[in-house]
Protein backbone atom coordinates (compact mmCIF):
# COMPACT_ATOMS: atom_id res chain seq x y z
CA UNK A 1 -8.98 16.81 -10.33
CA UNK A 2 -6.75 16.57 -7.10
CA UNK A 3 -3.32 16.62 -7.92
CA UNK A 4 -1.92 13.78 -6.58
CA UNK A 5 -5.22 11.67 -7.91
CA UNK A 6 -3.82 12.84 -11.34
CA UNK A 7 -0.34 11.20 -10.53
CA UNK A 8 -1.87 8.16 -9.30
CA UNK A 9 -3.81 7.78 -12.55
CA UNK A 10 -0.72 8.14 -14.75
CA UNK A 11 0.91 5.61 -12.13
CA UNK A 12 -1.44 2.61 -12.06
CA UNK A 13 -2.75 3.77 -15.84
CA UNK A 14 -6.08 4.05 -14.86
CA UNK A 15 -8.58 6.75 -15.26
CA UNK A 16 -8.92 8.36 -11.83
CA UNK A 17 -11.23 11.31 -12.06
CA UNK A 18 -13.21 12.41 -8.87
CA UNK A 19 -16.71 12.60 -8.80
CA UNK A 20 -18.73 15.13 -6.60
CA UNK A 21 -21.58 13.07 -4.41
CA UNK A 22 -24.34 15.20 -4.38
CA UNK A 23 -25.60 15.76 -0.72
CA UNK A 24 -27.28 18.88 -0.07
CA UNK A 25 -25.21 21.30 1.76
CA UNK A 26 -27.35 21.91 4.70
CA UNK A 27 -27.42 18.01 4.94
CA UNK A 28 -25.38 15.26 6.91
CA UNK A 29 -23.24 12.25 4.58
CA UNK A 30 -23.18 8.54 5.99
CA UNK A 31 -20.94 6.25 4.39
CA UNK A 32 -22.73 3.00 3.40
CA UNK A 33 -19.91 0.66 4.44
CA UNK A 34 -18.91 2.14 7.92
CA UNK A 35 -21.44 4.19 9.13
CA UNK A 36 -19.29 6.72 9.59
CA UNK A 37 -21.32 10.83 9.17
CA UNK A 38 -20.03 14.31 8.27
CA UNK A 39 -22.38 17.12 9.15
CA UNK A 40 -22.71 19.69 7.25
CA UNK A 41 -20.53 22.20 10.01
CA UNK A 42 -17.92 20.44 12.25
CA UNK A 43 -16.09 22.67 15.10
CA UNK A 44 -17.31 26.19 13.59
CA UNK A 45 -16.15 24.98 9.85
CA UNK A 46 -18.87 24.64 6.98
CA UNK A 47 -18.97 21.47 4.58
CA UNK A 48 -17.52 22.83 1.19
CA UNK A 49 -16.72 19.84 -1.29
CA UNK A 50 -17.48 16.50 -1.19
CA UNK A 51 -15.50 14.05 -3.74
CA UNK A 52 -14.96 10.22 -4.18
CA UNK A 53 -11.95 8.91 -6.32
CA UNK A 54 -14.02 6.26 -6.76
CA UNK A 55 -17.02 4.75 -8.25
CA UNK A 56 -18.23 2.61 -4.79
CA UNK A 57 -17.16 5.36 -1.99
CA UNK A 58 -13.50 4.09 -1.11
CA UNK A 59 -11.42 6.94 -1.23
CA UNK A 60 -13.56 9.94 0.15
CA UNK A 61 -12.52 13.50 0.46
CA UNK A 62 -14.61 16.48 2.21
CA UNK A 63 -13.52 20.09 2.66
CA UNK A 64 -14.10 22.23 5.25
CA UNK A 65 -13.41 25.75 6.14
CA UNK A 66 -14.13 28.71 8.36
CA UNK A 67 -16.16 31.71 6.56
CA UNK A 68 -13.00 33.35 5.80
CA UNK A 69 -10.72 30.59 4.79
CA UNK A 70 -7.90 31.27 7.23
CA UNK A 71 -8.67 27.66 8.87
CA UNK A 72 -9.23 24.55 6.64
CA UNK A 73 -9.79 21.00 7.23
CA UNK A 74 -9.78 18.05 4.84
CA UNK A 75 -10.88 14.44 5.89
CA UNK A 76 -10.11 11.83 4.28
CA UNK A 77 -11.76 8.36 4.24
CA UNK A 78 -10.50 5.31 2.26
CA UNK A 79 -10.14 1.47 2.49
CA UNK A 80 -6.09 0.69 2.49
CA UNK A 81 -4.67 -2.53 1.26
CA UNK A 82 -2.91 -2.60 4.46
CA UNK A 83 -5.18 -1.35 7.42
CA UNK A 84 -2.30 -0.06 9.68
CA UNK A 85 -2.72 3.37 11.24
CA UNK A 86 1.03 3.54 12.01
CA UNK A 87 1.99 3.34 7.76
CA UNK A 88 -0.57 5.40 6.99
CA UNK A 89 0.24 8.34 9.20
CA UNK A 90 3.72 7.78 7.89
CA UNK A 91 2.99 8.47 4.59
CA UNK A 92 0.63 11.24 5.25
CA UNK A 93 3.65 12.55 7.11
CA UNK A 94 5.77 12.27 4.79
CA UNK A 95 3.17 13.77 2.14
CA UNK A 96 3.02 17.16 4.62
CA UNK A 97 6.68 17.63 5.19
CA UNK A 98 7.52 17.10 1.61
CA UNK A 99 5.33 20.00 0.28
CA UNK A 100 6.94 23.32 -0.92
CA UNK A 101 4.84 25.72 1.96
CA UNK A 102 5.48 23.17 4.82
CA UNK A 103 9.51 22.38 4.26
CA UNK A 104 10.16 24.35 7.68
CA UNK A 105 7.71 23.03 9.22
CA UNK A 106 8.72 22.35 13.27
CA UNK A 107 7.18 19.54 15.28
CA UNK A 108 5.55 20.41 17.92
CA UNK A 109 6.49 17.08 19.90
CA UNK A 110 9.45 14.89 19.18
CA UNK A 111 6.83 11.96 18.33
CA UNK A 112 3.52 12.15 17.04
CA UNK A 113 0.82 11.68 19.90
CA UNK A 114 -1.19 8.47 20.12
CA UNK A 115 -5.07 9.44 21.24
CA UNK A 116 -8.38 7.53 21.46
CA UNK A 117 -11.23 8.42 18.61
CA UNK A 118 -13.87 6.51 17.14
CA UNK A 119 -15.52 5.54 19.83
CA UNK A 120 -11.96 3.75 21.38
CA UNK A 121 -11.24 3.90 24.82
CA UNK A 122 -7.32 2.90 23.47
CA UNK A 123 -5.20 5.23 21.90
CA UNK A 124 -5.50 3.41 18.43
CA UNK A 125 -4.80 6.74 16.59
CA UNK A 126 -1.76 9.47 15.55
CA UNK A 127 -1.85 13.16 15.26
CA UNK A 128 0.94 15.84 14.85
CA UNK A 129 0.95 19.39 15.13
CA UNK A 130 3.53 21.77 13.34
CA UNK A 131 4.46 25.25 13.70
CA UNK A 132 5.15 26.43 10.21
CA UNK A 133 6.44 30.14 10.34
CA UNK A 134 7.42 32.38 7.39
CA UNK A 135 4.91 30.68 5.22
CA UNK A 136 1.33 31.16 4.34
CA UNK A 137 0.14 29.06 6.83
CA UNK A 138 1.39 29.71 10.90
CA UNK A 139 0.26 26.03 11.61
CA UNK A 140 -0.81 22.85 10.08
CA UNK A 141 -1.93 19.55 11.73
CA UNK A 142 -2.47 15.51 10.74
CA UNK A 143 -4.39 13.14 12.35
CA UNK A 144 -4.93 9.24 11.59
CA UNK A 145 -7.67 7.59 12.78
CA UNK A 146 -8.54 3.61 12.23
CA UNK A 147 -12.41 2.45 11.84
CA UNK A 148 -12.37 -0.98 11.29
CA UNK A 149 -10.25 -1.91 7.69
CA UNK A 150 -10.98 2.14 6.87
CA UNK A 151 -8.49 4.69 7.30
CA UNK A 152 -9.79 8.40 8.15
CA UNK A 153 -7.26 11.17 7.77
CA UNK A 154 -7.73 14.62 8.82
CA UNK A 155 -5.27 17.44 7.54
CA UNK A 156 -6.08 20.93 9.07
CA UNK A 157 -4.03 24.52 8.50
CA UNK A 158 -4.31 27.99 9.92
CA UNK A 159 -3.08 31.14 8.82
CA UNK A 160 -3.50 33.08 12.30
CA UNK A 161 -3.63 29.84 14.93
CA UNK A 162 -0.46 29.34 16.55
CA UNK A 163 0.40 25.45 17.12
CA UNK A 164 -1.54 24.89 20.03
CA UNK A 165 -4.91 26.53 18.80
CA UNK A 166 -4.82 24.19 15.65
CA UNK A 167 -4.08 21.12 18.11
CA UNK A 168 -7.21 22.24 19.68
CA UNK A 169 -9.26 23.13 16.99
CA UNK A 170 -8.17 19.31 15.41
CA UNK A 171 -9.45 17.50 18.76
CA UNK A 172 -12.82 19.57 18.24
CA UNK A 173 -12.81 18.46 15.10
CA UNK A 174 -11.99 14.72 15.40
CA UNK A 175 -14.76 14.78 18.43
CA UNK A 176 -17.55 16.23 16.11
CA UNK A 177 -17.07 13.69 13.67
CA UNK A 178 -20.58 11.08 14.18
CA UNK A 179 -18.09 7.53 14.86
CA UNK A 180 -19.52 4.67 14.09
CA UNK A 181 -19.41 2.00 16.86
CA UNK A 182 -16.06 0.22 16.61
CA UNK A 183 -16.19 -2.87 15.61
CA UNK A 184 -13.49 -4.80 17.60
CA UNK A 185 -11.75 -3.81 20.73
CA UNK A 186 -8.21 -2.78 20.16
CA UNK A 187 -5.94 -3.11 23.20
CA UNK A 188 -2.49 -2.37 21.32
CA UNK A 189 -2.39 1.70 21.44
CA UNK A 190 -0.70 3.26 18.05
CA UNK A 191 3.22 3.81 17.85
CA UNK A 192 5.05 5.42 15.09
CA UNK A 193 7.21 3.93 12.48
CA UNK A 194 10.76 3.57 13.02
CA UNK A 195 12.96 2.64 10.63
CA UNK A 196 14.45 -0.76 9.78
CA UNK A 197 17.47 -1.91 11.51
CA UNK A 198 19.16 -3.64 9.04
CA UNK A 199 18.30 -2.13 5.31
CA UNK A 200 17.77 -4.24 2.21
CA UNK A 201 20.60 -5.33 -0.24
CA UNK A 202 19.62 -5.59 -3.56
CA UNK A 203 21.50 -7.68 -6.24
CA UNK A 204 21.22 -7.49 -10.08
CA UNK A 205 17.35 -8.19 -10.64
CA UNK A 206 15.80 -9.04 -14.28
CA UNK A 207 12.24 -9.31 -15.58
CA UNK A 208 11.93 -12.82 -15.51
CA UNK A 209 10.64 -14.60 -18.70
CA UNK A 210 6.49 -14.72 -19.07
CA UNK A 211 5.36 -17.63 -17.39
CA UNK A 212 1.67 -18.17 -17.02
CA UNK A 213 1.93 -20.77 -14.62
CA UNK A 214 3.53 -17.81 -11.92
CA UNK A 215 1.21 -15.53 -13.23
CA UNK A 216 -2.53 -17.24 -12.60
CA UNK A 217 -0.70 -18.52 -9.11
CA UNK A 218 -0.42 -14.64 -8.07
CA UNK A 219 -3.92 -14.03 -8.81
CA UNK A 220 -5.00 -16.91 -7.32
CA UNK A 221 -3.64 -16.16 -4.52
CA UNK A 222 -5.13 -13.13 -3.83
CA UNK A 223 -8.58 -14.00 -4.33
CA UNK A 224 -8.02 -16.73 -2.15
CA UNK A 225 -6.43 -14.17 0.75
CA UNK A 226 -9.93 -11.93 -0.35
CA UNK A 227 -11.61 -15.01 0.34
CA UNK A 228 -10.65 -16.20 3.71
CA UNK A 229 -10.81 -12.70 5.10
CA UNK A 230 -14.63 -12.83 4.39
CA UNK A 231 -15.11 -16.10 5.41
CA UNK A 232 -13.41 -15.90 8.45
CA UNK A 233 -15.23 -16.76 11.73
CA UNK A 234 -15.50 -14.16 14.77
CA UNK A 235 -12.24 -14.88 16.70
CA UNK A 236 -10.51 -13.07 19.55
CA UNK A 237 -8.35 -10.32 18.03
CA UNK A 238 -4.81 -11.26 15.99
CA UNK A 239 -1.73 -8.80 16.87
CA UNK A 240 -1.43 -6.82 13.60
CA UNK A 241 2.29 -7.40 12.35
CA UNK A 242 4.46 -4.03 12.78
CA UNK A 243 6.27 -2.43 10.41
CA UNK A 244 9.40 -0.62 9.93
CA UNK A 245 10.79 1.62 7.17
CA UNK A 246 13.14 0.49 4.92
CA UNK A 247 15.26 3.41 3.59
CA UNK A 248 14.29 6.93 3.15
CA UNK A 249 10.79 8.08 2.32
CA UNK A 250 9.63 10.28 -0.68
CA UNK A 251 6.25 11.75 -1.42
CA UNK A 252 5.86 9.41 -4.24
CA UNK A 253 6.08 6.09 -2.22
CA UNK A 254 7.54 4.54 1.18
CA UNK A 255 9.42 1.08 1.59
CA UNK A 256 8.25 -0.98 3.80
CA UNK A 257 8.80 -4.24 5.82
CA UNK A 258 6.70 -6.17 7.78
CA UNK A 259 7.59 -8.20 11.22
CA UNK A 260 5.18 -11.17 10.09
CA UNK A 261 6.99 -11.59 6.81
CA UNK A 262 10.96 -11.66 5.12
CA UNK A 263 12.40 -11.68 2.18
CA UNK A 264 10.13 -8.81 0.34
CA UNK A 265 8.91 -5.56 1.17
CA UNK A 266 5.64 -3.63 0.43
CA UNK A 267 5.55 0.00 -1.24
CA UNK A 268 3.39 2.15 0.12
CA UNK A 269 2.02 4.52 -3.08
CA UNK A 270 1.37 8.21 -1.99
CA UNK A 271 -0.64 8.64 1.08
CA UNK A 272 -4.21 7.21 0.60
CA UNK A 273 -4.49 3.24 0.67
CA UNK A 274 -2.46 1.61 -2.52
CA UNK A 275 0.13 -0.70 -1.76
CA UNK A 276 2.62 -2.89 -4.19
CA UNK A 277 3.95 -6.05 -2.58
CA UNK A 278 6.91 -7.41 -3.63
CA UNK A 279 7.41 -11.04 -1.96
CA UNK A 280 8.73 -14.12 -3.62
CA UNK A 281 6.48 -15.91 -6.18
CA UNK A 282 4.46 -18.83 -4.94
CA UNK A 283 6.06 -20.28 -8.56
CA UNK A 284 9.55 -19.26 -7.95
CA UNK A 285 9.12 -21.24 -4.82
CA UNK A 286 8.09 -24.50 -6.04
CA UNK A 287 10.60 -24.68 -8.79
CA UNK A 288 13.42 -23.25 -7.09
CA UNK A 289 13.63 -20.67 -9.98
CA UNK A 290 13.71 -17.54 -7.04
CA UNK A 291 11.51 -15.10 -9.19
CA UNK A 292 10.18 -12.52 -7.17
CA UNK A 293 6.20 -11.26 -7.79
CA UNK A 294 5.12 -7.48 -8.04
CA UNK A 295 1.17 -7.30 -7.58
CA UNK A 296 -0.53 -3.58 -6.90
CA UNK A 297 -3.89 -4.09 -4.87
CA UNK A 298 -6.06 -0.49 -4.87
CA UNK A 299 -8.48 0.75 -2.31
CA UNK A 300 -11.28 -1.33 -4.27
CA UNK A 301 -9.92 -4.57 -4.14
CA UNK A 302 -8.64 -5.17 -7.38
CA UNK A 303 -4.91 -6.30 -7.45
CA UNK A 304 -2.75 -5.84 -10.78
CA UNK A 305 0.31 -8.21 -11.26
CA UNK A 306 3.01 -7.40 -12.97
CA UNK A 307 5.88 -8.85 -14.78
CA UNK A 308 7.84 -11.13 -12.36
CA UNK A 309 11.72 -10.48 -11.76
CA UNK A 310 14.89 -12.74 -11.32
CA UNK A 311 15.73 -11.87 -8.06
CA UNK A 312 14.58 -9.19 -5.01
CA UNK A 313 13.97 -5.58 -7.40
CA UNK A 314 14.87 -2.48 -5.72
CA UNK A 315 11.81 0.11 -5.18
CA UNK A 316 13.28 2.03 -8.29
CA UNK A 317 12.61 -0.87 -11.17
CA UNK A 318 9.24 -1.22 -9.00
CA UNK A 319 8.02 2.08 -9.17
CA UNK A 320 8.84 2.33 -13.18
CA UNK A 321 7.57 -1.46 -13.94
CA UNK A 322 4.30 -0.05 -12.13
CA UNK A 323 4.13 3.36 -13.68
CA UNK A 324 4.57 2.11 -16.92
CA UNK A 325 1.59 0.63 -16.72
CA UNK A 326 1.98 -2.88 -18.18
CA UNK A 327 0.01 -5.07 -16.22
CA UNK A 328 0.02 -8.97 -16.53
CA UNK A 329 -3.64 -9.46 -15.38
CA UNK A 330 -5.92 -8.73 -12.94
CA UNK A 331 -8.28 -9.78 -10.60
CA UNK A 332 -11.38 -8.53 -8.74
CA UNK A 333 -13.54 -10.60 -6.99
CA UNK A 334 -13.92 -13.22 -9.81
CA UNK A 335 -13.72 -11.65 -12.35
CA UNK A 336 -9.92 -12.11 -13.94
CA UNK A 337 -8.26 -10.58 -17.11
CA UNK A 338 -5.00 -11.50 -18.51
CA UNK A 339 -2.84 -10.16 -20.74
CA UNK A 340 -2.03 -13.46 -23.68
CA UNK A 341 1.04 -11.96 -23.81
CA UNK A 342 1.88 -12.75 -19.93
CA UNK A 343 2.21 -17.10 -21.93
């Protein structure tokens, strides 16, 4: 099992284990949902693995290498709670510069570069290069791509290619990838993150008591978000909200804060597509109590809500209310479950 698909499964206490999808090797893989195909050789690299996290194809992983494994490329493709290529990139850069073999790891451009893939003719996407001497790699390389409400990653590393081969070799990748047609026409190009200007306080937050009143209102209220996003009709494009960074990043999650929204913040859960939102309670606001919701949505749709708190929890009480596991209910699709000790 992937590593960090282990440490998700202890996170959100469910069991995570990756499944090989059985395509021939000498064969090409479509995705169902996107239409998006990996050959069985991209740019001079041969097709090695081929794993889903999941049961229904949402958080894909392929391997590639070169015959001698001195080059290596891993793609990634998952369906985020948040579709935003800017986030995502974030944490996948933050996931790269954390590890042990990539800490000296130099940039090979101040910013990461915004290109068009998939099909775009606007530079909808991210990619960085690094130059990572006195380790066992001499480069390594990230790219984030958008297709549709998918998110395709690409990591690549080279033991011989200086920084500018790999940047190379990644665009041959990236164009030997079979895009699907895009399915709206983006005209806001990618920018990075940048951090928030003004930082969240945090005062003395509780669990709030159980109060199933707050609790079926959460889950309510994402099915009915679910809901209206496939019901919507075909409209001109909405600006996507931006978002900053609140605070310092780790490899276990990001803090994040969106321009469309205050008083909350989302956390951004390793690097491939899980988010917890922490926003006031749709309860708390009708009886003036202030209780603030916690609700985990995975790549699969399913959001998890979890014990409510008196007032705005920092990321710290998040991340151990959510990696202990102790969900209130649940909901996918229509199908809900509730703990009867959330009354």
């Amino acid at each position: 099992m992937n590593k960090w698909v282990l440490i998700l499964a202890l996170i959100i206490a469910t069991p995570i284990e990756a499944r090989d999808l059985s395509v021939p090797a000498d064969k090409g893989w479509k995705h169902a949902e996107t239409g998006l195909i990996l050959m069985p050789q991209l740019a001079g690299l041969s097709r090695t693995t081929l794993t889903d996290a999941t049961e229904t194809e949402h958080d894909v992983a392929a391997q590639y290498d070169v015959a001698d494994k001195s080059v290596f490329a891993t793609i990634y493709l998952f369906h985020p709670a948040i579709p935003d290529v800017a986030l995502w990139f974030d944490r996948s850069q933050t996931a790269l510069e954390t590890r042990d073999i990539f800490r000296h790891a130099a940039p090979a451009s101040a910013d990461p570069i915004a290109f068009a893939a998939a099909n775009s003719g606007t530079a909808t996407s991210l990619r960085q290069v690094y130059a990572t001497p006195g380790g066992a790699y001499r480069s390594t390389a990230l790219s984030v791509i958008p297709v549709g409400e998918w998110i395709v990653s690409i990591r690549m590393s080279a033991k011989t290619l200086t920084a500018d081969q790999l940047n190379a070799s990644l665009q041959q990748v990236i164009k030997a990838v079979r895009w699907p047609p895009p399915t709206t026409t983006a005209t806001i190009a990618a920018a990075p993150v940048k951090t928030c200007a003004t930082p969240l306080t945090f005062t003395k937050a509780k669990q709030a008591k159980p109060n199933g009143g707050d609790l079926l209102m959460s889950l309510m209220a994402s099915t009915m978000a679910a809901k209206a996003k496939t019901e919507e009709k075909p409209t001109p494009p909405v600006p996507q909200p931006s978002w900053c960074r609140d605070g310092s990043a780790s490899t276990e999650y990001g803090v994040y804060r969106s321009s469309a929204s205050s008083g909350g913040y989302i956390m951004a859960l390793y690097d491939a597509g899980r988010v917890v939102s922490v926003y006031p309670s749709v309860m708390g606001q009708i009886d003036k109590s202030g209780t603030y919701a916690v609700s985990l949505e995975d790549v699969e749709g399913t959001t998890s809500v979890f014990p409510s708190f008196t007032a705005l929890p920092s990321p710290k009480q998040v991340w151990d209310l959510v990696g202990s596991g102790k969900r209130s209910g649940t909901m996918k699709g229509k199908q809900m479950t509730i703990d009867p000790k959330a009354f």
